[in-house]
Protein backbone atom coordinates (compact mmCIF):
# COMPACT_ATOMS: atom_id res chain seq x y z
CA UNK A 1 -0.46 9.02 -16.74
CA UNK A 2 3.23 8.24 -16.52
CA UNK A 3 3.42 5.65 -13.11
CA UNK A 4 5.61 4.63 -11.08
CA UNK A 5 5.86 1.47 -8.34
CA UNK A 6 7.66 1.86 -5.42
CA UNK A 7 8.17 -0.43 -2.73
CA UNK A 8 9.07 0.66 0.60
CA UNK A 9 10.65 -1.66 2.91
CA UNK A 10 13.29 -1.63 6.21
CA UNK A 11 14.21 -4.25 8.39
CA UNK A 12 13.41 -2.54 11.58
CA UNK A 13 9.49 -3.82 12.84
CA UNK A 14 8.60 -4.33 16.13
CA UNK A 15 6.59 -7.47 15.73
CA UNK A 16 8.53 -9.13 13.29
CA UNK A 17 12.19 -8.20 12.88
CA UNK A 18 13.72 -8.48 9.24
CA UNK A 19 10.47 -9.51 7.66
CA UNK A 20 11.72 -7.99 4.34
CA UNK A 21 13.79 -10.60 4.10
CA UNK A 22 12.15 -13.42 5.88
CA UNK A 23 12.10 -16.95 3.44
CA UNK A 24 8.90 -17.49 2.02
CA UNK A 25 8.89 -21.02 -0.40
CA UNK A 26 12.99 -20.10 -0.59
CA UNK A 27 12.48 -16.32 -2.04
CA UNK A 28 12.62 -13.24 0.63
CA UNK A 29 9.32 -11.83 1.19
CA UNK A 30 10.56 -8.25 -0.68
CA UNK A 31 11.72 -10.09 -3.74
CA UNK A 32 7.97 -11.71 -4.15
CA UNK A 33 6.63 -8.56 -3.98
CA UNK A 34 8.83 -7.03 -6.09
CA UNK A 35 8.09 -9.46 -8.46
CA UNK A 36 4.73 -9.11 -8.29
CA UNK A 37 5.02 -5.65 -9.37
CA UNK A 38 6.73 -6.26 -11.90
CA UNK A 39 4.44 -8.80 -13.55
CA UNK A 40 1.71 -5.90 -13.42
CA UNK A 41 3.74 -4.20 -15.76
CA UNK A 42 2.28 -1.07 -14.78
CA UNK A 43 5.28 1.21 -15.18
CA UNK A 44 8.70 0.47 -13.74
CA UNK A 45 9.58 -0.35 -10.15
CA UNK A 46 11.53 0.73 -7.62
CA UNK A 47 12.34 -0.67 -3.71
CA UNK A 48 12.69 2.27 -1.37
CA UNK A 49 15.36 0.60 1.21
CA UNK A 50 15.77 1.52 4.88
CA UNK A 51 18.76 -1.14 4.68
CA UNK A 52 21.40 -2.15 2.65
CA UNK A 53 20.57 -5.71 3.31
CA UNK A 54 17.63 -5.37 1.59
CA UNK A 55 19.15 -3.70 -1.59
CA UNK A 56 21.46 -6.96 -1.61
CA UNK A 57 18.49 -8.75 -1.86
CA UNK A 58 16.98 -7.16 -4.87
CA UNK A 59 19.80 -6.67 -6.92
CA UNK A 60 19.75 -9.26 -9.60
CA UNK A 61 15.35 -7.94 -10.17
CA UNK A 62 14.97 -5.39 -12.90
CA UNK A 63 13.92 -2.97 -9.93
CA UNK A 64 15.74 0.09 -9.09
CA UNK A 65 17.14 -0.14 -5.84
CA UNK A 66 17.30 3.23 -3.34
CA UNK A 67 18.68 3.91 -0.11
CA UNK A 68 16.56 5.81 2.16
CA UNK A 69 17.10 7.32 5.79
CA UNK A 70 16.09 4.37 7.83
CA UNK A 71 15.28 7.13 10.72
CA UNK A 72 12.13 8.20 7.90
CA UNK A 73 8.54 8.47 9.57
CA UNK A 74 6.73 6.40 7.57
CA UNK A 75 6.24 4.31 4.05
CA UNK A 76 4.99 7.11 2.48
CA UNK A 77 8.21 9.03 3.29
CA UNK A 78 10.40 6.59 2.24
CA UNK A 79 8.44 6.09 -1.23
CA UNK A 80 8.78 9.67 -1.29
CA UNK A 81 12.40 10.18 -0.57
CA UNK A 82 13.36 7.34 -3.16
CA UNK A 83 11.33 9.47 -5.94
CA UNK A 84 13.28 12.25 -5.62
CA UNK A 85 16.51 10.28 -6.06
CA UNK A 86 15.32 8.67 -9.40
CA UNK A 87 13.34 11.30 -10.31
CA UNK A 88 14.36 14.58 -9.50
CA UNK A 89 12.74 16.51 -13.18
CA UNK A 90 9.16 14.75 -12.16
CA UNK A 91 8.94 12.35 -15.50
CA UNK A 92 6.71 10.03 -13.40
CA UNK A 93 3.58 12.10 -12.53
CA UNK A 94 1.75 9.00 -10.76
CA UNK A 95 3.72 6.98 -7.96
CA UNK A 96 1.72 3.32 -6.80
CA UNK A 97 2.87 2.64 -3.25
CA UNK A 98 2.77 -1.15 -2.91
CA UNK A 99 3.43 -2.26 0.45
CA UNK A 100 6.91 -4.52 0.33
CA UNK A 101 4.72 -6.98 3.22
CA UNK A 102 2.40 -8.52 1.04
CA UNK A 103 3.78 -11.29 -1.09
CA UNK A 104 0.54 -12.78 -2.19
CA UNK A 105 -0.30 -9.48 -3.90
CA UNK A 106 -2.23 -10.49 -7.05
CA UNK A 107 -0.32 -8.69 -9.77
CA UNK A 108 -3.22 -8.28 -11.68
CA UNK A 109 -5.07 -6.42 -9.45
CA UNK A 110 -2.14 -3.76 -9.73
CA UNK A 111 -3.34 -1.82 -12.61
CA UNK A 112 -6.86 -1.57 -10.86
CA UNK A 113 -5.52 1.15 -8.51
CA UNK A 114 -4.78 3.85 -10.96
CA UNK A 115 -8.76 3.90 -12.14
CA UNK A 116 -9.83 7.17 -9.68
CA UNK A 117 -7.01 8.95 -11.02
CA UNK A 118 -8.86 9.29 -14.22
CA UNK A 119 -10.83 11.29 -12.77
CA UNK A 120 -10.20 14.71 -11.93
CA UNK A 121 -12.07 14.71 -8.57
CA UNK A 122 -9.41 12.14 -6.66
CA UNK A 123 -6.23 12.74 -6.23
CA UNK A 124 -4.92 9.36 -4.41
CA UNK A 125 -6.69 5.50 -5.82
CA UNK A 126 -6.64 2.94 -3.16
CA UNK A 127 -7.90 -0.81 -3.65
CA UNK A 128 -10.65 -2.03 -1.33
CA UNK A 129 -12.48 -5.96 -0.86
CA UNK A 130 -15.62 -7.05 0.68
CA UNK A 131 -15.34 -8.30 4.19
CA UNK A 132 -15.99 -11.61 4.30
CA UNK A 133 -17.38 -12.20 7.95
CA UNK A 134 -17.87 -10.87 11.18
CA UNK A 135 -14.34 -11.80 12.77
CA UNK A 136 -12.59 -10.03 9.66
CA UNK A 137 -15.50 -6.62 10.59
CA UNK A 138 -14.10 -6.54 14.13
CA UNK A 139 -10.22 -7.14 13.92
CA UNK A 140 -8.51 -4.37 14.29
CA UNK A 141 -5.92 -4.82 12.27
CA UNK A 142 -8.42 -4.64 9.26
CA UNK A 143 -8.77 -1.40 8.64
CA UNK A 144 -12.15 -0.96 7.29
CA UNK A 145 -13.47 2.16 4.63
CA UNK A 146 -16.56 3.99 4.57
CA UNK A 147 -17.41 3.91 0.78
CA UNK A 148 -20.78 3.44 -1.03
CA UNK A 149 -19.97 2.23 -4.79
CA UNK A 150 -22.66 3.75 -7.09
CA UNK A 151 -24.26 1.11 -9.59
CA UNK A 152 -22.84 3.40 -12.54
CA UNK A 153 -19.34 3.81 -11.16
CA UNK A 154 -16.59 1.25 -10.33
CA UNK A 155 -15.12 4.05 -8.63
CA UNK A 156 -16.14 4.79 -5.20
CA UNK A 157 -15.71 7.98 -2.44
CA UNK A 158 -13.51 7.28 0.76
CA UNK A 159 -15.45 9.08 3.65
CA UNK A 160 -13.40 7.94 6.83
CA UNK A 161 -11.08 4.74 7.58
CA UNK A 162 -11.36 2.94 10.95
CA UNK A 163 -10.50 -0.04 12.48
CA UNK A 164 -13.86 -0.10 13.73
CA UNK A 165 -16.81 -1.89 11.52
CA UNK A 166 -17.64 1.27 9.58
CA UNK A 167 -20.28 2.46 8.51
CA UNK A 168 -22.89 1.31 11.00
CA UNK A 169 -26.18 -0.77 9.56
CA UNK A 170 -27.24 -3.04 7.14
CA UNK A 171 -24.90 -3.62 3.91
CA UNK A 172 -21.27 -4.47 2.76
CA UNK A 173 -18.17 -3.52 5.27
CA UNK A 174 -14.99 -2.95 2.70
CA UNK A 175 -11.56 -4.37 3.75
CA UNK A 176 -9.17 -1.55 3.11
CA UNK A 177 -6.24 -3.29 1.23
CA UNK A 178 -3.30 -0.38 1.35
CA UNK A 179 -1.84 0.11 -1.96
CA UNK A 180 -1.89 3.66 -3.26
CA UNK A 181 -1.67 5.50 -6.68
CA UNK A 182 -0.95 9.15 -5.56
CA UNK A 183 -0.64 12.16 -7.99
CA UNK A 184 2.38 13.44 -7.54
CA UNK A 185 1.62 16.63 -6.13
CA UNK A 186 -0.47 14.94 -3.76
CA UNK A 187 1.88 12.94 -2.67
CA UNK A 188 3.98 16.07 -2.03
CA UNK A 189 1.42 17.81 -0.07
CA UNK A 190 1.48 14.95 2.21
CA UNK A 191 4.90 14.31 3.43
CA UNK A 192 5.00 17.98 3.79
CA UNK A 193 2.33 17.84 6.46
CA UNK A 194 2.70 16.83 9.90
CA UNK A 195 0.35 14.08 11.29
CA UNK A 196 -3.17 15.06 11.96
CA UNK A 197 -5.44 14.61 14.60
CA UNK A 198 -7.02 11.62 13.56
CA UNK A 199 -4.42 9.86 11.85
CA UNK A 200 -2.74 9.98 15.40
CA UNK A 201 -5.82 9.03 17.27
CA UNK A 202 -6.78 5.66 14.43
CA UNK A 203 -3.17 5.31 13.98
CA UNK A 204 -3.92 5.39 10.24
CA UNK A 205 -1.70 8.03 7.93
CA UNK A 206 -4.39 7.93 4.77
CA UNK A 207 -6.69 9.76 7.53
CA UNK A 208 -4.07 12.89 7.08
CA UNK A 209 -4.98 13.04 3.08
CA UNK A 210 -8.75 13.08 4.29
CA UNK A 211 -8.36 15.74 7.10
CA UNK A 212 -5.85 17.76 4.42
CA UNK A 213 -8.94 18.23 2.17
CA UNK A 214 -7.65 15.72 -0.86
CA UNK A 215 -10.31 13.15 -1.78
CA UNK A 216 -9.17 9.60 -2.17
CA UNK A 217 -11.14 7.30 -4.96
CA UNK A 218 -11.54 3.35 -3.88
CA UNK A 219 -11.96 0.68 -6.46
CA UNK A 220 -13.02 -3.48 -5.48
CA UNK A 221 -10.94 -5.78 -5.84
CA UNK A 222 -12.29 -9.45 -5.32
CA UNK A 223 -9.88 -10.64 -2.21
CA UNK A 224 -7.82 -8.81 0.00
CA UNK A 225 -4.14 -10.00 -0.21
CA UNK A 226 -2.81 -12.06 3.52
CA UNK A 227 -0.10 -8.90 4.91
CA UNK A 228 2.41 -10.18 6.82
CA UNK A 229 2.99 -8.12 10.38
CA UNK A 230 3.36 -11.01 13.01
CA UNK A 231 5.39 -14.20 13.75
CA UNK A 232 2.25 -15.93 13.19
CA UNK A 233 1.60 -14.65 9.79
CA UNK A 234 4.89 -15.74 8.56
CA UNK A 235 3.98 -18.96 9.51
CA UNK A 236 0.58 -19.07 8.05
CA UNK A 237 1.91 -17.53 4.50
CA UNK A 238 4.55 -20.40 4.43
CA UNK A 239 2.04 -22.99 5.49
CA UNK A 240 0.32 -21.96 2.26
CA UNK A 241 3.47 -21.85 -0.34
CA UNK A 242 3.57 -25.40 1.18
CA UNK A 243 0.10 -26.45 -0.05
């Protein structure tokens, strides 16, 4: 494999306007992520702008910063459109989509997402952690994944995502955490689709991969890194920088 980060980002969010580059411990939330991915030292890394503010903001990181249509759809998109500006002869033949709102993002569980792509059966890896308790099972902004991890395999099968507890019963819930490793061609299939049925209805784009036919592979990871959509998270991430 021959990866590649990128980090999408924009300024324009509903809930929290500018959180790209909202201060965190006196560093903007996209520069601790981008950090983070480079410490992972996975392959090199690149932030997928929507702004020009936010390629300012990156400029002095040993990241490659590209402008993107800030009109674009959705992360994916963006990672997608900044690939074909560095990379237009396909070099990098794996591309790890790390969310730019996740500053906490333990670098070392970077690598960890790229394990199902060894495999020939999956064609996107995606990072998952145990849910630790019934109020994380029924939030809905924890998107849960039906996955059964085999005693013999670190490497498990993503049947459906919800933000309902899924699956029903006795046993472990897993905490989607959504960071991607997509083959390439996968990743081309995708944006070339339009949103699906479910994706629409769950208001979850990795259920368009599913519905598409491609298999996604899911790998633990021991905690699921604190996102950052709302007002209130902001002030719960700097709270802990604090500490």
């Amino acid at each position: 494999m021959n990866p590649i980060v990128v980090i999408p980002s924009r300024l324009a969010s509903t809930r929290l306007p500018a959180k790209p580059l909202a201060d965190i411990g006196g560093e903007s939330m996209i520069v601790r992520v981008a950090k983070r991915a480079l410490a992972a030292n996975v392959g090199p890394v690149a932030v997928a702008a929507g702004d020009r503010e936010i390629l300012d903001a990156v400029r002095h990181l040993d990241v490659m910063a590209v402008m993107t249509d800030p009109g674009l759809a959705s992360g994916s998109d963006r990672v997608y459109s900044a690939l074909e500006q560095i990379d237009p002869h396909k070099s990098f033949d794996t591309i790890i989509n790390l969310q730019g709102d996740l500053p906490f993002f333990e670098a070392s569980d970077l690598p960890a997402v790229l394990r199902p792509l060894q495999e020939e059966a999956f064609d996107v890896g995606t990072l998952v952690s145990s849910v630790q308790d019934d109020e994380e099972a029924q939030r809905a902004s924890v998107v849960k994944t039906a996955c059964a991890f085999r005693s013999e395999s670190d490497v498990a099968r993503a049947l459906y995502f919800s933000r309902m507890p899924i699956p029903w019963g006795g046993g472990p819930l897993w905490h989607h955490v959504g960071v991607y490793a997509w083959r390439r061609h996968a990743l081309e299939r995708f944006v070339s689709l339009p949103p699906s049925p479910l994706e629409k209805r769950e208001s979850l784009e990795q259920l368009r991969v599913l519905e598409a036919g491609m298999s996604i592979g899911c790998v633990r990871i021991a905690h699921a890194p604190f996102g950052v959509d709302t007002p209130e998270d902001l002030m719960r991430v700097r709270a802990l920088v604090k500490e």
